[in-house]
C-alpha atoms as a PDB file:
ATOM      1  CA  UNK A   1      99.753  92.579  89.080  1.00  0.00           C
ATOM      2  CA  UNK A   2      98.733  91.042  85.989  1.00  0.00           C
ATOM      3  CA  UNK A   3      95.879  91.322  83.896  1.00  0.00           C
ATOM      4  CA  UNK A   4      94.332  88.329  82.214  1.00  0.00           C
ATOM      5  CA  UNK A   5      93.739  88.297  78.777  1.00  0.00           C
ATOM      6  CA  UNK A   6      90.735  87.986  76.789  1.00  0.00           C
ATOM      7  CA  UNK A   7      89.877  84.673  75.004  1.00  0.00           C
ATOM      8  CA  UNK A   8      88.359  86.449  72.346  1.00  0.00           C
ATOM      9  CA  UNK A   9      92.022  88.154  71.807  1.00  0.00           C
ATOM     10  CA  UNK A  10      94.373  87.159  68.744  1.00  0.00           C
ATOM     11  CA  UNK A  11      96.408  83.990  69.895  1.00  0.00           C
ATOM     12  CA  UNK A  12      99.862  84.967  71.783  1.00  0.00           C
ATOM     13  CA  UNK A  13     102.949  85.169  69.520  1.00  0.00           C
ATOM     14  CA  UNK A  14     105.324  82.286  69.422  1.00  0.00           C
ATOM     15  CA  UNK A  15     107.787  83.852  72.306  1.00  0.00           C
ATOM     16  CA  UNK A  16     105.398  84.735  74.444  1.00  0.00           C
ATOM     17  CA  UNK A  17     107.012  83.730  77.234  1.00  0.00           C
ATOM     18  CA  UNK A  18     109.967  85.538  76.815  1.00  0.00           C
ATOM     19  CA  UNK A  19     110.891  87.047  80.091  1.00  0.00           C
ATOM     20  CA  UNK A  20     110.454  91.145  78.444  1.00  0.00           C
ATOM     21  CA  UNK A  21     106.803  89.933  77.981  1.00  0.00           C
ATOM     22  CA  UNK A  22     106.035  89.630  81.789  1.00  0.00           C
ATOM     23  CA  UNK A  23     107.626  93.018  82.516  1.00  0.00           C
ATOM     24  CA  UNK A  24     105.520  95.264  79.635  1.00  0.00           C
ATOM     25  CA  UNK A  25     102.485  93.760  81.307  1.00  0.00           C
ATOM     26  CA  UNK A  26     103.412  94.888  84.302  1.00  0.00           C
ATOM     27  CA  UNK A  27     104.601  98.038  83.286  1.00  0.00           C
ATOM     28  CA  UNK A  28     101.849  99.040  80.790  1.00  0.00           C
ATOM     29  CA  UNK A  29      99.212  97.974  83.429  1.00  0.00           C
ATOM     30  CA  UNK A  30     101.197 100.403  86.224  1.00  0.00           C
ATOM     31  CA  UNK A  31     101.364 103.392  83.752  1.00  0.00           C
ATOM     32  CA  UNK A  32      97.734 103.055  82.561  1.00  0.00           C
ATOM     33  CA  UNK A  33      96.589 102.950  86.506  1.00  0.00           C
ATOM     34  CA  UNK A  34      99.133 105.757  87.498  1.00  0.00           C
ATOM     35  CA  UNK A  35     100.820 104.016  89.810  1.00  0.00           C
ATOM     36  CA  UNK A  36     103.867 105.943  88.554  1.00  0.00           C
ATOM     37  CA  UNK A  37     106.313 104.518  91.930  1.00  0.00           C
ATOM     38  CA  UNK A  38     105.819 100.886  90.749  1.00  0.00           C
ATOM     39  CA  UNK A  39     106.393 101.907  86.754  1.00  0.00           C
ATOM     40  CA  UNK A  40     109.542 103.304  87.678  1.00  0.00           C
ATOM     41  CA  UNK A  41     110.940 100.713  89.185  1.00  0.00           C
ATOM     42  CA  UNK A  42     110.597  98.621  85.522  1.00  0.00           C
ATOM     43  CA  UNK A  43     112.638 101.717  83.738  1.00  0.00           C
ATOM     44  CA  UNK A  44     116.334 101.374  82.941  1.00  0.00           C
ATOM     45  CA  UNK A  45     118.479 103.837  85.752  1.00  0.00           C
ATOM     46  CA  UNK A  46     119.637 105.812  82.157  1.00  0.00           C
ATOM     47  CA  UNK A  47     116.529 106.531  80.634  1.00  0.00           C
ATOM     48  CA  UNK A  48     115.121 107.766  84.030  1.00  0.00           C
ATOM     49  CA  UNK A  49     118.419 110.135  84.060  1.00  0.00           C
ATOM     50  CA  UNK A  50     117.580 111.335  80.900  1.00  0.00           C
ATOM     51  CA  UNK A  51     113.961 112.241  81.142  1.00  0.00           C
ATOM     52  CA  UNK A  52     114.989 114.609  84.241  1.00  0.00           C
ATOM     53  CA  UNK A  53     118.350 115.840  82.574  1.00  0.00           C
ATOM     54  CA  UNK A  54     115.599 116.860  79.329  1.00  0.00           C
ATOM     55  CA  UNK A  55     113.311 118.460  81.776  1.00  0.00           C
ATOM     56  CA  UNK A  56     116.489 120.288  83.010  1.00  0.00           C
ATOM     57  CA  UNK A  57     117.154 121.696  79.418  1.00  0.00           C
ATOM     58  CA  UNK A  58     113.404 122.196  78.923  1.00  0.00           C
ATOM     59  CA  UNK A  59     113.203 124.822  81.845  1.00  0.00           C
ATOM     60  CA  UNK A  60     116.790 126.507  80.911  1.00  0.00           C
ATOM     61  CA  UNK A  61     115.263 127.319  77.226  1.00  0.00           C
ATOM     62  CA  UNK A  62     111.455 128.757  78.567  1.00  0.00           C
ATOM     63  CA  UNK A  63     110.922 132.015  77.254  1.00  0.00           C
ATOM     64  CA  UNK A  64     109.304 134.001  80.356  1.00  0.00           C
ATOM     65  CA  UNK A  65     110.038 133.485  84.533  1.00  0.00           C
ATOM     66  CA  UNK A  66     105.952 132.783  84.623  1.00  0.00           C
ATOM     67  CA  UNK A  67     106.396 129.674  82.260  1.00  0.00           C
ATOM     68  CA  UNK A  68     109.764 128.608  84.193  1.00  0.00           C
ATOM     69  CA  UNK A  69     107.983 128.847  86.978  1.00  0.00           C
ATOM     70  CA  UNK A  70     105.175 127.137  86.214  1.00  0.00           C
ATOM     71  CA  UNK A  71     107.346 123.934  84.887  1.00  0.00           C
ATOM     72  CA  UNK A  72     109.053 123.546  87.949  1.00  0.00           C
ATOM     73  CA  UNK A  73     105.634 123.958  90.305  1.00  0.00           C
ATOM     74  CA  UNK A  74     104.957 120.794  88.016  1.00  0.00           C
ATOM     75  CA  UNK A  75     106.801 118.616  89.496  1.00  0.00           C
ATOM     76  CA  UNK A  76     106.954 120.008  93.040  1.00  0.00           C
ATOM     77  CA  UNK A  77     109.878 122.277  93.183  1.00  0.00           C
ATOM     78  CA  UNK A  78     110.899 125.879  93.185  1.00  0.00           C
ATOM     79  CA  UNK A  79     114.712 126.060  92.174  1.00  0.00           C
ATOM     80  CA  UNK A  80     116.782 124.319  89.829  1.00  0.00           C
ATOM     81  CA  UNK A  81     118.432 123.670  92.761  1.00  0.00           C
ATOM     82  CA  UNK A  82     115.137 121.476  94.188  1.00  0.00           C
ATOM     83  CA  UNK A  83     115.354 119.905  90.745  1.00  0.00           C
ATOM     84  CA  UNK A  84     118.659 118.768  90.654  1.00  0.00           C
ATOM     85  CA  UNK A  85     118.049 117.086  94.265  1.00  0.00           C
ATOM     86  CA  UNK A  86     115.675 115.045  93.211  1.00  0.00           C
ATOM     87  CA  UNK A  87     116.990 111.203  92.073  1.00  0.00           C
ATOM     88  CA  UNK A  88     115.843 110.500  88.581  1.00  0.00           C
ATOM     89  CA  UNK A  89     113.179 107.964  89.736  1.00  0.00           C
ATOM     90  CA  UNK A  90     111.556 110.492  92.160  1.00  0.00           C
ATOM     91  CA  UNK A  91     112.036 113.268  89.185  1.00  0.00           C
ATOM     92  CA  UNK A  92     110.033 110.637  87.292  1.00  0.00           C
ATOM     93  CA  UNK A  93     107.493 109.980  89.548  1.00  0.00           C
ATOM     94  CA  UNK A  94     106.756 113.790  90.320  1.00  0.00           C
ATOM     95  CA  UNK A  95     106.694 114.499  86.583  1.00  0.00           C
ATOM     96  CA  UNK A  96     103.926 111.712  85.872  1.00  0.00           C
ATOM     97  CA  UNK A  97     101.930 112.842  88.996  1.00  0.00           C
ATOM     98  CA  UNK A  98     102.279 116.158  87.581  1.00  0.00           C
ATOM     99  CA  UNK A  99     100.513 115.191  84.592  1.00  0.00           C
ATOM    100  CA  UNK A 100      97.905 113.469  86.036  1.00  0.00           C
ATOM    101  CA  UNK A 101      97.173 116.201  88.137  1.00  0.00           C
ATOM    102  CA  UNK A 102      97.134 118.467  85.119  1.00  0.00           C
ATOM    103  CA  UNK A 103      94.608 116.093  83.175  1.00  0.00           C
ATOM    104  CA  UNK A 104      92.304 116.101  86.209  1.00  0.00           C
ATOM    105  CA  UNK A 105      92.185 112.177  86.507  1.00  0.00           C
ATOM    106  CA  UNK A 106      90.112 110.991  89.974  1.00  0.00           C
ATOM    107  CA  UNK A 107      89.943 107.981  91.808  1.00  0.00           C
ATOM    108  CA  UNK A 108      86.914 106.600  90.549  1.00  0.00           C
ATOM    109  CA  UNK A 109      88.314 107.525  86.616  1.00  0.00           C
ATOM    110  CA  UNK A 110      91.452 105.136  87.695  1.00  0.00           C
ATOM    111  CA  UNK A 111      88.915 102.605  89.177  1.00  0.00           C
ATOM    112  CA  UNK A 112      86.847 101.895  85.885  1.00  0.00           C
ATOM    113  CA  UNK A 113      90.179 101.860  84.043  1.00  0.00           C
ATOM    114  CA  UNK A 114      91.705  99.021  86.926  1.00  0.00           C
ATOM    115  CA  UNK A 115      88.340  96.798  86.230  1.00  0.00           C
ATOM    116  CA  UNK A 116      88.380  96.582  82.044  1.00  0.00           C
ATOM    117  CA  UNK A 117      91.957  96.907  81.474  1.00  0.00           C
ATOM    118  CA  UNK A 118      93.098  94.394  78.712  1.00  0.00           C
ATOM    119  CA  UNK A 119      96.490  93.766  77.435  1.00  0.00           C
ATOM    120  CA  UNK A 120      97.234  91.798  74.171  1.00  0.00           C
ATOM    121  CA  UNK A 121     100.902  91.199  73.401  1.00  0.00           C
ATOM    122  CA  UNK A 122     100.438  91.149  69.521  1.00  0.00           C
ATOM    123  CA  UNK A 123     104.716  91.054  68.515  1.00  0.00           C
ATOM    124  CA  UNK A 124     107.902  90.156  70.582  1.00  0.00           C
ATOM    125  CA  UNK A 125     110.550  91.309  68.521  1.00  0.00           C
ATOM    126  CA  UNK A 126     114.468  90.226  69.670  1.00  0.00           C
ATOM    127  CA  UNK A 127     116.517  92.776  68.221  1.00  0.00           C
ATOM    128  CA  UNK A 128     119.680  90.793  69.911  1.00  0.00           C
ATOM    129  CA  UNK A 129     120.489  89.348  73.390  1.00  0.00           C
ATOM    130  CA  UNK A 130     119.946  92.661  75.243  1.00  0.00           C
ATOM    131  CA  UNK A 131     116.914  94.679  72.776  1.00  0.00           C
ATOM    132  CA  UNK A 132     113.809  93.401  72.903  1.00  0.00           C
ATOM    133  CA  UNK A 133     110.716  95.758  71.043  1.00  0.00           C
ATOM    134  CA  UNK A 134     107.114  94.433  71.880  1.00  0.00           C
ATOM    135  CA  UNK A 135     103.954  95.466  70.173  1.00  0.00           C
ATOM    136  CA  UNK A 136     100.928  95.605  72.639  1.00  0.00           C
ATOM    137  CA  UNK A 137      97.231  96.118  72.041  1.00  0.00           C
ATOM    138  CA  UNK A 138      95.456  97.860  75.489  1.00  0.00           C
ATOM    139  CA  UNK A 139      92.338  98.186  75.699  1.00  0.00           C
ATOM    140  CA  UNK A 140      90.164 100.650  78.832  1.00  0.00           C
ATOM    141  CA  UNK A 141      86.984 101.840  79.292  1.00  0.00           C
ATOM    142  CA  UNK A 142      85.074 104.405  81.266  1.00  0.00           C
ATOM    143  CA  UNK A 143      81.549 105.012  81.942  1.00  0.00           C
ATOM    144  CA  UNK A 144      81.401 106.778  78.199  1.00  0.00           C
ATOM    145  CA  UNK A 145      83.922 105.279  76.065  1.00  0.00           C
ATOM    146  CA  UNK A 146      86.002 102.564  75.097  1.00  0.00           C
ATOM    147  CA  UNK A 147      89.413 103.749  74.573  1.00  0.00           C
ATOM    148  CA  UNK A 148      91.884 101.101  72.006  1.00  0.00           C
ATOM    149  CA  UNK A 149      96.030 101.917  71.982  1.00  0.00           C
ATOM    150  CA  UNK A 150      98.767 100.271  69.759  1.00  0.00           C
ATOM    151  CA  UNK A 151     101.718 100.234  72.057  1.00  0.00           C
ATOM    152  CA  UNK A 152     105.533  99.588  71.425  1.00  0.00           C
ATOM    153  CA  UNK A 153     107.655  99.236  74.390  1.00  0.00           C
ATOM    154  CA  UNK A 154     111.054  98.484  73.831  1.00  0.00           C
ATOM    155  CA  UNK A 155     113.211  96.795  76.859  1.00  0.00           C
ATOM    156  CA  UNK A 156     117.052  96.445  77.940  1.00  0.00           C
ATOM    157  CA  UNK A 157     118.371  93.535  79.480  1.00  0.00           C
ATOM    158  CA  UNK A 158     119.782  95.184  82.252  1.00  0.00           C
ATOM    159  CA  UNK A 159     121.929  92.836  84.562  1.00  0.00           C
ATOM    160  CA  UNK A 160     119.235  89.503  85.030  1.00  0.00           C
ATOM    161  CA  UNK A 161     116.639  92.281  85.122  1.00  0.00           C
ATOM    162  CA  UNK A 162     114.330  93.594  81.445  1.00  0.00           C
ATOM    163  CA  UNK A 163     113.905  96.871  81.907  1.00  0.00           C
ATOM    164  CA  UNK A 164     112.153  99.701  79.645  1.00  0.00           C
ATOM    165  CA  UNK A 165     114.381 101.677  77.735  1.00  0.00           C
ATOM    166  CA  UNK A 166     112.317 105.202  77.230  1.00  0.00           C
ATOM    167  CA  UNK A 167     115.087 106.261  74.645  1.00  0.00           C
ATOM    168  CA  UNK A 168     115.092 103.080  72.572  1.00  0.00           C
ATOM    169  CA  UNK A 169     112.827 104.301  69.611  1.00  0.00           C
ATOM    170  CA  UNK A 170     114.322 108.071  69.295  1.00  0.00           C
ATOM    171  CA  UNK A 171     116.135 108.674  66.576  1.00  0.00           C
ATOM    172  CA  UNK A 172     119.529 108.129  66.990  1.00  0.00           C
ATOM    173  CA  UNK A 173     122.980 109.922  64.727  1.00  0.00           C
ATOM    174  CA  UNK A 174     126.200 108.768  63.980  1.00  0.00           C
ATOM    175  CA  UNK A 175     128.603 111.371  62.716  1.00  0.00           C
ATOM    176  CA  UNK A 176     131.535 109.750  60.722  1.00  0.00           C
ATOM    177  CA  UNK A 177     134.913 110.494  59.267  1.00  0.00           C
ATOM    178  CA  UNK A 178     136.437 111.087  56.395  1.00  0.00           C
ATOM    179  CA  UNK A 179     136.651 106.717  55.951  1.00  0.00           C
ATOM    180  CA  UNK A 180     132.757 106.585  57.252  1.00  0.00           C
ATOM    181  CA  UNK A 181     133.848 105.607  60.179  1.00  0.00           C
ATOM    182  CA  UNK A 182     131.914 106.307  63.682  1.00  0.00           C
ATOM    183  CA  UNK A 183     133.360 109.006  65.125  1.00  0.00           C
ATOM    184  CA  UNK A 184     130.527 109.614  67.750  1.00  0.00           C
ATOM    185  CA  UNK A 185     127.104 109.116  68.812  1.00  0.00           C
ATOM    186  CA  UNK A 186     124.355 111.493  69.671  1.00  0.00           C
ATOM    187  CA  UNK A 187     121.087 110.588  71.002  1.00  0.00           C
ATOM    188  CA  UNK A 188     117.467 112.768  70.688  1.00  0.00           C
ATOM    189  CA  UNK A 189     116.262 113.592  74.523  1.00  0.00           C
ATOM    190  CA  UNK A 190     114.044 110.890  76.326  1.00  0.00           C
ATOM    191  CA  UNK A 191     110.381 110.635  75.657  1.00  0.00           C
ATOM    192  CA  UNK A 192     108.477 110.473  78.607  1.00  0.00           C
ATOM    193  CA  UNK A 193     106.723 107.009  79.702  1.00  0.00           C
ATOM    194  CA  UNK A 194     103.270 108.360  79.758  1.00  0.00           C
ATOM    195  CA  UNK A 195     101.460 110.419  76.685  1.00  0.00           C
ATOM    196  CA  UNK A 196     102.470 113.837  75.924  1.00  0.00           C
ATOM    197  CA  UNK A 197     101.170 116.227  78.296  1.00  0.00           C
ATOM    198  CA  UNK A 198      98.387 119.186  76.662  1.00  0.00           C
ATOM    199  CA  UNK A 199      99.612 122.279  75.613  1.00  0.00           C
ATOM    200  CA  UNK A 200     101.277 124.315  78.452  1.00  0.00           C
ATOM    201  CA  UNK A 201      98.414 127.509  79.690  1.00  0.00           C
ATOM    202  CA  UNK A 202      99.169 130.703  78.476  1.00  0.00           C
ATOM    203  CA  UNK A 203     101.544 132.740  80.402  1.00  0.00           C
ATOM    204  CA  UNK A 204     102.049 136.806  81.156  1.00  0.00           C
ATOM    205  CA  UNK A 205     104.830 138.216  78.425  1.00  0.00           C
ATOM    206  CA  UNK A 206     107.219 138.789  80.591  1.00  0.00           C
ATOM    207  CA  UNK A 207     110.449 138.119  79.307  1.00  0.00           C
ATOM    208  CA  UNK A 208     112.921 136.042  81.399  1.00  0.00           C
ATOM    209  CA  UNK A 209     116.019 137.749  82.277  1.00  0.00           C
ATOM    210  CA  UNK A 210     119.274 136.732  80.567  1.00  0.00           C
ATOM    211  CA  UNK A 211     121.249 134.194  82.721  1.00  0.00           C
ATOM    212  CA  UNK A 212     118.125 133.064  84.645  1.00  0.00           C
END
């Protein structure tokens, strides 16, 4: 599904019809109608891997067994055994459905968002043959406001396929030798597709056993 630009909007950029361009509309217009099963199927197999292995290291570091608990009732499981059994696009999809379930978002919400959804590719920006970074202005309303986003979505050429690289825009570090050569690479943990998610609710102070 794609949605058709204003007329009023700034005039396309020059590449426009690169092939990225086609999949951010898709993608952005899946994400901002939380229809998280069809977004995940335009996000690269290692950023998908990395958003769950993240979660993983998220729920290994919480401080009490309430708040561990509570992060893996978000996305539908009990154990880090559950956890680990899910495939990174299902992790994905539970984690987004989490969220929406978190930010209380009904049907009728997702309706008014489907009807005056507009997408304006501002920038297409080729990095090389296989990094492509495009600049998109979306625009939603609701019965009470109109809501305006810069986006930047950055894609891998996967195969034939464009797909959205989560991890492209983290920062990434190169340690080097002696010579300044690159020794080894190191990349931040992967941002999740969707906004952050509110504050996590207070939880009881007790302390998680050592080990857990």
């Amino acid at each position: 599904m794609t949605v058709p630009v204003s007329a009023q909007e700034a005039a396309a950029p020059a590449n426009a019809a690169h092939p990225a361009a086609a999949v951010v509309r898709d993608y952005l217009n899946f994400v901002l109608q939380r229809e998280w099963n069809k977004s995940a199927d335009l996000v690269e197999p290692k950023s998908l891997e990395s958003l769950q292995k993240d979660y993983m290291e998220r729920i290994k570091r919480a401080q009490t067994m309430d708040e561990e608990e509570m992060m893996f009732r978000r996305v539908g499981t009990s154990t880090m055994e559950d956890l680990v059994a899910l495939t990174p696009r299902d992790f994905y999809t539970a984690y987004h459905k989490g969220l929406q379930d978190r930010m209380q978002i009904d049907e009728a919400a997702l309706e008014r968002v489907k009807k005056s959804l507009q997408l304006n590719i501002l920038s297409i920006a080729e990095e090389d043959p296989t990094h492509v970074h495009i600049l998109v202005r979306t625009k939603h309303a609701n019965d009470k406001v109109r809501i305006e986003n810069l986006e930047l979505i950055s894609l891998i050429k996967t195969g034939n396929r464009w797909l959205v690289g989560l991890n492209e825009q983290m920062p990434k570090i190169t340690t080097l030798d002696g010579k300044g050569q690159a020794v080894a690479e190191k990349a931040e943990p992967a941002a999740a597709a969707a906004k952050p998610a509110a504050a996590a609710p207070a939880v009881k102070p007790a302390v998680k056993p050592k080990g857990k």
